[in-house]
Protein backbone atom coordinates (compact mmCIF):
# COMPACT_ATOMS: atom_id res chain seq x y z
CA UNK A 1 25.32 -35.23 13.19
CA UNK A 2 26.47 -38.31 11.62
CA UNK A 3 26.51 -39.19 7.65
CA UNK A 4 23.43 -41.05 7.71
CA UNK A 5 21.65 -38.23 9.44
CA UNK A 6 23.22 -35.76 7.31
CA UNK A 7 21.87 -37.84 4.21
CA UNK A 8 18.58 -37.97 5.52
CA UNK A 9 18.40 -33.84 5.99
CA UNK A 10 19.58 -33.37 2.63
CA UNK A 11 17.24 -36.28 1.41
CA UNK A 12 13.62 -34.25 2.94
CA UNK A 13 14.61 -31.42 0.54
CA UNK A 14 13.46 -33.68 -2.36
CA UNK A 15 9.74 -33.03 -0.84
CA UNK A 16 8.28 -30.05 -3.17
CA UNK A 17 6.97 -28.89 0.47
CA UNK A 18 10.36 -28.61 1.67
CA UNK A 19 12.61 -27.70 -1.13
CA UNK A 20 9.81 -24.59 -2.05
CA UNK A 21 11.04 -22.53 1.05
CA UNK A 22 14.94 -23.48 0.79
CA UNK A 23 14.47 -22.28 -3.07
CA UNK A 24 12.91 -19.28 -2.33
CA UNK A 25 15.83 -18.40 -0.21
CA UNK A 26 18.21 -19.61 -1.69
CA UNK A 27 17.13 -17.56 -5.31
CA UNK A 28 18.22 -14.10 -4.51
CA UNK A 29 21.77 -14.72 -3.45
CA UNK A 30 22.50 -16.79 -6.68
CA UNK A 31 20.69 -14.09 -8.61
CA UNK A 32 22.93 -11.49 -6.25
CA UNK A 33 26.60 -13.11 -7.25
CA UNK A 34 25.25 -13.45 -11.06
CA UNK A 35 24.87 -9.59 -11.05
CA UNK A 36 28.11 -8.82 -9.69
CA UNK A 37 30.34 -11.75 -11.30
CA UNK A 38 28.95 -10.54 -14.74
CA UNK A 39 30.14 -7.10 -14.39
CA UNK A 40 33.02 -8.61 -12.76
CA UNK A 41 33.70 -10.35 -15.86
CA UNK A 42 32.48 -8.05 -18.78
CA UNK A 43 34.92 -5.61 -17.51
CA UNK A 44 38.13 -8.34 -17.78
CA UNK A 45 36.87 -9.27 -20.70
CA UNK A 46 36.09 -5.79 -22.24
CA UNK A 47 38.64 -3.15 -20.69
CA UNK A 48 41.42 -5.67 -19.27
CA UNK A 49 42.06 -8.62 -21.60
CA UNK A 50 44.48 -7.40 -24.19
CA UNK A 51 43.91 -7.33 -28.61
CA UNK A 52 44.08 -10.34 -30.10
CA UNK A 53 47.15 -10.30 -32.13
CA UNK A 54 45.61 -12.29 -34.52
CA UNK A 55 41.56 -11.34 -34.73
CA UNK A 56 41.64 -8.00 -33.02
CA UNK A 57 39.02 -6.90 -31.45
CA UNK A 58 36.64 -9.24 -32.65
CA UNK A 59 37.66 -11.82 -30.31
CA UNK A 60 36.28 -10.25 -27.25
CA UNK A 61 32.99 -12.12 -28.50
CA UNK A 62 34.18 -15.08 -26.66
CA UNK A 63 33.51 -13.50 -23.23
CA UNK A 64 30.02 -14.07 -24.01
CA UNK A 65 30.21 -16.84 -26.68
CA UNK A 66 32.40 -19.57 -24.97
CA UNK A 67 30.92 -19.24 -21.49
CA UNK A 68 26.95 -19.83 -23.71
CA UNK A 69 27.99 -23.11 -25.28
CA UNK A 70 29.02 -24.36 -22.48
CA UNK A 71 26.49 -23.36 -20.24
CA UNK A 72 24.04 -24.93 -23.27
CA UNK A 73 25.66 -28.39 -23.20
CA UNK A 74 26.28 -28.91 -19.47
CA UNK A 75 22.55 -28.20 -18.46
CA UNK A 76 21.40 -30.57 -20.85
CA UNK A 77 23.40 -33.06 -19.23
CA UNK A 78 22.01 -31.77 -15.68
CA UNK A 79 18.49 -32.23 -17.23
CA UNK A 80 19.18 -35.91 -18.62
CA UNK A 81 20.79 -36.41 -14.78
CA UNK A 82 17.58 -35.64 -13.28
CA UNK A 83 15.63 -37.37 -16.04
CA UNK A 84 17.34 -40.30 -14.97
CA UNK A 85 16.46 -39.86 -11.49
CA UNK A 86 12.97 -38.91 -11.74
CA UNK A 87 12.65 -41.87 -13.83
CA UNK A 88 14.65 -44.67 -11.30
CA UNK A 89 13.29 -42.87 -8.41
CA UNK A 90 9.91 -41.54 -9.30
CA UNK A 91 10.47 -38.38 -7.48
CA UNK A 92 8.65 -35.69 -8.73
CA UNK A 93 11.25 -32.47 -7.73
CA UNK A 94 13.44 -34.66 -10.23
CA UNK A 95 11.03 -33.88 -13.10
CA UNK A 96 10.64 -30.45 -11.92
CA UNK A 97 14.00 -29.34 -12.27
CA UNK A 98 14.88 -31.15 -15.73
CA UNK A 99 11.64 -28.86 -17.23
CA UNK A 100 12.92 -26.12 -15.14
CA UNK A 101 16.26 -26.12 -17.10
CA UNK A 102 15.07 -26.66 -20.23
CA UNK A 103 14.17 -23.17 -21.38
CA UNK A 104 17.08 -21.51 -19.91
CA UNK A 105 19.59 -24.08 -21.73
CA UNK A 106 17.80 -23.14 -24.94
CA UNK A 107 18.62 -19.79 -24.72
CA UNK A 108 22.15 -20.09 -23.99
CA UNK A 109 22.10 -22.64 -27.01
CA UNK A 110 20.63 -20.21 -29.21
CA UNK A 111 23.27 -17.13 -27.51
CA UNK A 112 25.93 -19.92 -28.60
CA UNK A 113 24.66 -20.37 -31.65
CA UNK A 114 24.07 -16.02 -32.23
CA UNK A 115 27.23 -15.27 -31.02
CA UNK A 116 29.36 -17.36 -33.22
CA UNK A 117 27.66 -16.22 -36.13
CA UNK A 118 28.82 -13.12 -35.21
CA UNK A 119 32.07 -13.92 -35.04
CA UNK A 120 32.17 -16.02 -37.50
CA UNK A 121 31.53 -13.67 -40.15
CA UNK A 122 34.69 -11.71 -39.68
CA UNK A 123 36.72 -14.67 -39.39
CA UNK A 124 35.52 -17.48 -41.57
CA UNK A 125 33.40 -14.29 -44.23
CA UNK A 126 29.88 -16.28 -43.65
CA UNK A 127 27.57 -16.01 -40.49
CA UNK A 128 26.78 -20.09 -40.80
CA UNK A 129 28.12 -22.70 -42.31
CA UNK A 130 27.21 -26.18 -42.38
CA UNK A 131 30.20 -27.38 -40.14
CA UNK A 132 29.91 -30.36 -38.14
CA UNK A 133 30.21 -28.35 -34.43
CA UNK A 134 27.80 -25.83 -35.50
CA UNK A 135 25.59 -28.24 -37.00
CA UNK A 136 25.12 -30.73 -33.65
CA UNK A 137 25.12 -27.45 -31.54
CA UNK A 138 21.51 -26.45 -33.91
CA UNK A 139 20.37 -29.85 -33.43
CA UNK A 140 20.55 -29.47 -29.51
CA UNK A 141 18.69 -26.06 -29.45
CA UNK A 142 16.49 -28.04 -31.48
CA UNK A 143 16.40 -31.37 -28.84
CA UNK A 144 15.74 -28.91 -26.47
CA UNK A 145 12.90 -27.19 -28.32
CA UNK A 146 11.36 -30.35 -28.45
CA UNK A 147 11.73 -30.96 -24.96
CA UNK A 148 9.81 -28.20 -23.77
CA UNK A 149 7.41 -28.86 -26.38
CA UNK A 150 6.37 -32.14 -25.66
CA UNK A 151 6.85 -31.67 -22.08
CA UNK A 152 3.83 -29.33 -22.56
CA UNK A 153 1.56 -30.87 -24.79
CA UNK A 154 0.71 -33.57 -22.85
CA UNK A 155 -1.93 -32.71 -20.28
CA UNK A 156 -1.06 -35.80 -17.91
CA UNK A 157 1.83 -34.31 -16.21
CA UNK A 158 3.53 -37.83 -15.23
CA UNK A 159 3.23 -39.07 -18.94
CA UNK A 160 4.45 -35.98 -19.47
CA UNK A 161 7.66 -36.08 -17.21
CA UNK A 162 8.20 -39.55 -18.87
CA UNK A 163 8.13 -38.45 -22.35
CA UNK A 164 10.45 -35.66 -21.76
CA UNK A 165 12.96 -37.78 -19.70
CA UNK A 166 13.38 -39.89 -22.06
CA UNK A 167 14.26 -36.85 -25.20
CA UNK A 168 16.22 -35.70 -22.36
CA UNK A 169 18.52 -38.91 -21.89
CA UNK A 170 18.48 -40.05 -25.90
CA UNK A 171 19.50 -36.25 -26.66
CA UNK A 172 22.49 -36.43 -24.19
CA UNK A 173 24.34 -38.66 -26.54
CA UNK A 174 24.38 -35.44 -28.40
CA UNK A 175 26.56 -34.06 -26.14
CA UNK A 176 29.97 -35.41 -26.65
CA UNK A 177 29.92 -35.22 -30.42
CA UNK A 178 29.43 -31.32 -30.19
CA UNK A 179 32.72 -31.35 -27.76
CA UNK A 180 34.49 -34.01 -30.38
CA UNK A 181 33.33 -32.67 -33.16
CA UNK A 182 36.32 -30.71 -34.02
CA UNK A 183 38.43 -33.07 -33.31
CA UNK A 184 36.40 -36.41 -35.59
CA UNK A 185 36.27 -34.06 -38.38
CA UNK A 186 38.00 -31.66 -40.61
CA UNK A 187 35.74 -28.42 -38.71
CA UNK A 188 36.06 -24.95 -39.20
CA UNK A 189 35.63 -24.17 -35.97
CA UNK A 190 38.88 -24.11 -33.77
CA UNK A 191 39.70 -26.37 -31.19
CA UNK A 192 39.32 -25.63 -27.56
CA UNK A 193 40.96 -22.76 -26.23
CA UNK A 194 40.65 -24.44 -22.18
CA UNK A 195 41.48 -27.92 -22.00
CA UNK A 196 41.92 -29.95 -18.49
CA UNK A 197 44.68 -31.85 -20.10
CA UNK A 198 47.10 -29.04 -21.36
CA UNK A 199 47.62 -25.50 -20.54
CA UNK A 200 45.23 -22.65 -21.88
CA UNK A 201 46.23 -21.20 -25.34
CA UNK A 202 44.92 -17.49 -23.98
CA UNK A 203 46.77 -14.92 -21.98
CA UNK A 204 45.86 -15.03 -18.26
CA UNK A 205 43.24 -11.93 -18.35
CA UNK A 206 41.90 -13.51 -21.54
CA UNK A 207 40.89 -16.64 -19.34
CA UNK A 208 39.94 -14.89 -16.00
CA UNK A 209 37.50 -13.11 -17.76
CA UNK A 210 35.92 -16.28 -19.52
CA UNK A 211 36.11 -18.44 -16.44
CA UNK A 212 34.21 -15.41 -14.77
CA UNK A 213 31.75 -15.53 -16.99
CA UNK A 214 31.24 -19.15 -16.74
CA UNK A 215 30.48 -18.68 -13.16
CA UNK A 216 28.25 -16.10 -13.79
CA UNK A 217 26.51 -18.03 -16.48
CA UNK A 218 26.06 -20.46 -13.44
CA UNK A 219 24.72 -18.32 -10.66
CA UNK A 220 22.34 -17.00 -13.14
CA UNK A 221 20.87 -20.75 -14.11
CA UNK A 222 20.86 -21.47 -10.84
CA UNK A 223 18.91 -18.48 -9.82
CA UNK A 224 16.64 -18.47 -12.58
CA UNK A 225 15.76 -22.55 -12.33
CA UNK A 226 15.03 -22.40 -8.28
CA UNK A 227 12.22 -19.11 -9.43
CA UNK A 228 11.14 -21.19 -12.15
CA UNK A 229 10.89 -24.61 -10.23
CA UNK A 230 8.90 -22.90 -7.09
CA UNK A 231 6.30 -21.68 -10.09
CA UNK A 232 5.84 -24.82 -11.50
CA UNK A 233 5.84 -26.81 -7.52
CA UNK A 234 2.76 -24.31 -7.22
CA UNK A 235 1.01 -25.20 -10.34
CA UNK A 236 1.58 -28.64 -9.78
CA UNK A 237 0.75 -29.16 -6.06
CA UNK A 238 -2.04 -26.39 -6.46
CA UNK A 239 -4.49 -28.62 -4.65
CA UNK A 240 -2.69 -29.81 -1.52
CA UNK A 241 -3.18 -28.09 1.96
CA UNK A 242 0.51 -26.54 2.26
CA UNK A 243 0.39 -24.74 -1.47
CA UNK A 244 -3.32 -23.35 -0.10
CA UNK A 245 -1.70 -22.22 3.03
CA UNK A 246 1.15 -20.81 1.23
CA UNK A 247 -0.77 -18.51 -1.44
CA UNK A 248 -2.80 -17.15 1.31
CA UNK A 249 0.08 -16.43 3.57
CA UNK A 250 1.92 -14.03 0.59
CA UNK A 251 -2.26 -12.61 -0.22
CA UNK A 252 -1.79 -11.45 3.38
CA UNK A 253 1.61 -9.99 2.85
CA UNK A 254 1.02 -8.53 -0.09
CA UNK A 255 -2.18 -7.18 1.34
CA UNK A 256 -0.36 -5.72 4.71
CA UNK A 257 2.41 -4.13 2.05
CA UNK A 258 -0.74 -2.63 0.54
């Protein structure tokens, strides 16, 4: 199979009648190497990662912490991607999976947000302060509350995909200043720990167990966003032939299970 052909296979998928099946397949193994990469990871991160010389114990927060504020800025840049699609393309799988994020990037935005409270009370003697990273990291737990808000108020689903693409792609620009933040102003919050331009500032346990976590923060979304996305491909194409032919195929297995 050449490229073009290869493009074309991978281009049916965007068909809510194809990409329902692959999902539903697909689902369970991403759920499968979440499970195991998380215990993977809470056990470097817990039992094998040495003290902190500095913060003690405390630290270990970061296991969970680090690998949430990532997760909550990336897939708000995946959603404005496939904002930007749906809206150049008019696909409607692209809409699906930018609503299908949403919730799941607020609640690693508000883990971020829990988290370092947590740990910021030992270190800094408050839960919150008004710093400048914690500060844009509310306002995007808030961008993304008002995603799925509007999203869901309006009853015409493509003024509704329209509306939230474009919160989702004028929130984006939020994005880099949470990353910058601490370095375009005088921040409380330390700098990054893993950089792509200089070596980690962690031992090597330290940063297994974080990048671990990332990964499992990853299989998780993915997981969770194909079980949410076939849900809302079934609400949405609830009147065409194949969705009709689907529910009564799993009444008949569920019936034959009975």
């Amino acid at each position: 199979m050449n490229a073009p052909e290869r493009s074309r296979s991978l281009f049916r998928f965007a068909a809510p009648h194809n990409f329902y099946p692959l999902a539903g397949r697909l689902a369970p193994w991403f759920a499968a190497a979440a499970l195991i990469l998380t215990f993977a990871g809470l056990w470097l991160g817990f039992f094998v990662a040495p003290t902190d010389a500095t913060q003690g114990q405390v630290y270990r927060v970061i296991f969970i912490h680090v690998p949430a504020a990532w997760m909550s800025m990336f897939i708000y840049l995946v959603m404005a991607f496939w904002s930007a699609v749906g809206l150049v393309m008019n696909t409607r799988l692209s809409f699906v999976m930018s609503q299908a994020l949403a919730p799941t990037g607020a609640m690693f935005c508000f883990v971020a947000l829990w988290t370092g409270a947590l740990w910021g009370k030992p270190t800094w003697g408050a839960y919150w302060v008004w710093d400048a990273r914690l500060t844009s990291q509310l306002l995007l737990l808030f961008l993304y509350f008002g995603f799925i808000a509007l999203t869901r108020a309006i009853e015409d689903p493509r003024r509704a995909d329209r509306a939230g693409a474009i919160i989702a792609l004028v929130g984006a620009v939020n994005v880099p200043i949470i990353y910058f933040s601490v370095q375009w102003w005088n921040t409380l919050h330390q700098g990054a720990s893993v950089s792509l331009t200089k070596a980690p500032s962690m031992a090597t346990t330290m940063l297994a167990g974080m990048l671990v976590m990332a990964i499992a923060a990853w299989m998780y979304t993915i997981a969770v966003v194909l079980w949410r996305a076939r849900s809302m491909i079934l609400e949405r194409e609830r009147h065409t032939e194949w969705v009709g032919a689907v529910l009564e195929r799993e009444a008949q297995l569920k019936g034959g299970r009975a």
